[in-house]
Protein backbone atom coordinates (compact mmCIF):
# COMPACT_ATOMS: atom_id res chain seq x y z
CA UNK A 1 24.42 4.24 5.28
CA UNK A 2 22.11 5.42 7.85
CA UNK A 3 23.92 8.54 9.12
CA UNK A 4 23.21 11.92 8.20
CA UNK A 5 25.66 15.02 7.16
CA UNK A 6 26.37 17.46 10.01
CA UNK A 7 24.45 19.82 9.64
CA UNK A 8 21.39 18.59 7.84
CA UNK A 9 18.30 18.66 9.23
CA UNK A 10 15.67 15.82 9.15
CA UNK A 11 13.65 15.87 5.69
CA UNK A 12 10.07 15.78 6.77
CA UNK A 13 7.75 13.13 4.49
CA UNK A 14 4.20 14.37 3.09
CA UNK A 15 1.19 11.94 2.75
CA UNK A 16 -0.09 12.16 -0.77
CA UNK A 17 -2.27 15.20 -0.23
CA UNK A 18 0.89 17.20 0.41
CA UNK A 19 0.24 17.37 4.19
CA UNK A 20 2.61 17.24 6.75
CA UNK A 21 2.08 14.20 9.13
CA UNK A 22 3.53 16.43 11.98
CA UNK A 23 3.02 19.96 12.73
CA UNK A 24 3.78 21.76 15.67
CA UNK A 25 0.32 21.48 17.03
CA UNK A 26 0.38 17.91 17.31
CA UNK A 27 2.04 15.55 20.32
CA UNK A 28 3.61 11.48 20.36
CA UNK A 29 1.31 9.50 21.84
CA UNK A 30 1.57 5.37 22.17
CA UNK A 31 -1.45 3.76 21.68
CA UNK A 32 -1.59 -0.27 23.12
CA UNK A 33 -3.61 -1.62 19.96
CA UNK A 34 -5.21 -5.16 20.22
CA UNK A 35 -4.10 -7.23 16.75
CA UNK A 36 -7.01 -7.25 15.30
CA UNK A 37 -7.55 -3.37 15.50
CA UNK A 38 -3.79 -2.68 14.36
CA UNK A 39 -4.83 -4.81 11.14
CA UNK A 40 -7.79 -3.26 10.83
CA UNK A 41 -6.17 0.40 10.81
CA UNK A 42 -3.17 -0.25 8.92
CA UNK A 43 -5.65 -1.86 5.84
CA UNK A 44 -7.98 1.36 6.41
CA UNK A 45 -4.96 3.62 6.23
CA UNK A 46 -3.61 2.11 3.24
CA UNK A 47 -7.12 2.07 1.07
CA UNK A 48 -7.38 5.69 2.11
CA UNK A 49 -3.91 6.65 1.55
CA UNK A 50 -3.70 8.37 4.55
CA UNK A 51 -1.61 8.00 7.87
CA UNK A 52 -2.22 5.74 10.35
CA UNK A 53 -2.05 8.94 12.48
CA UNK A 54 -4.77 10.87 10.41
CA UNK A 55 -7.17 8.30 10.97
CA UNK A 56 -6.85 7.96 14.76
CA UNK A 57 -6.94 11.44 15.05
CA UNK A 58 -10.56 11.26 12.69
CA UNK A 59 -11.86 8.61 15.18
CA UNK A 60 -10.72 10.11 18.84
CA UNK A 61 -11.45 13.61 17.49
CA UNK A 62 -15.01 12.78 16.83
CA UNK A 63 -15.23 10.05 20.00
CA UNK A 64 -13.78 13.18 22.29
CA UNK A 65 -15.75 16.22 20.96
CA UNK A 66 -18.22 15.64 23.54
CA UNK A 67 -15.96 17.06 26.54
CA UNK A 68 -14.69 20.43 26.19
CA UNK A 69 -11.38 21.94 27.16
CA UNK A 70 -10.97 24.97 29.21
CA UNK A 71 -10.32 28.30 27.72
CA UNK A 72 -6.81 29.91 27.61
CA UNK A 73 -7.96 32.39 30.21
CA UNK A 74 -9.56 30.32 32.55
CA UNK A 75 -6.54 27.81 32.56
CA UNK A 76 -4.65 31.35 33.89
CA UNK A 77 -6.85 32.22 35.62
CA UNK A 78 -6.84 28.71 37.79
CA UNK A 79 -3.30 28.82 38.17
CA UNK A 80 -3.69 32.53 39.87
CA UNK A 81 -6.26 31.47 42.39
């Protein structure tokens, strides 16, 4: 039932805007929700029509934009020195 052909690769599943909910930018993170905010973002993502991921990544995005990330070359050139 559950058991793919040999061969086949994994069909990837769009949100309604024709977005894929992975891309190879992205990382699997788990998130310990309390019940209340699980509830909360799985009614949220459903009267949006978006992904439970999409969302979170709305909220932290905006929460985190405060702190900025190294550049490329200064990560290089840390590991030099």
């Amino acid at each position: 039932m559950g058991r793919k052909a040999a061969g086949q690769r994994p069909v990837s599943v769009s949100d309604p805007k024709g977005d894929s909910p992975v891309s190879p930018a992205t990382v699997k993170v788990t998130l310990h929700l309390s019940v209340g905010t699980a509830q909360r973002l799985g009614v949220e993502s459903a009267m949006r029509r978006i992904s439970q991921s999409a969302i979170a990544e709305e909220v932290l995005a905006a929460y985190l934009s405060r702190w900025q990330l190294p550049a490329v070359a200064d990560a290089k050139r840390l590991e030099a020195g």
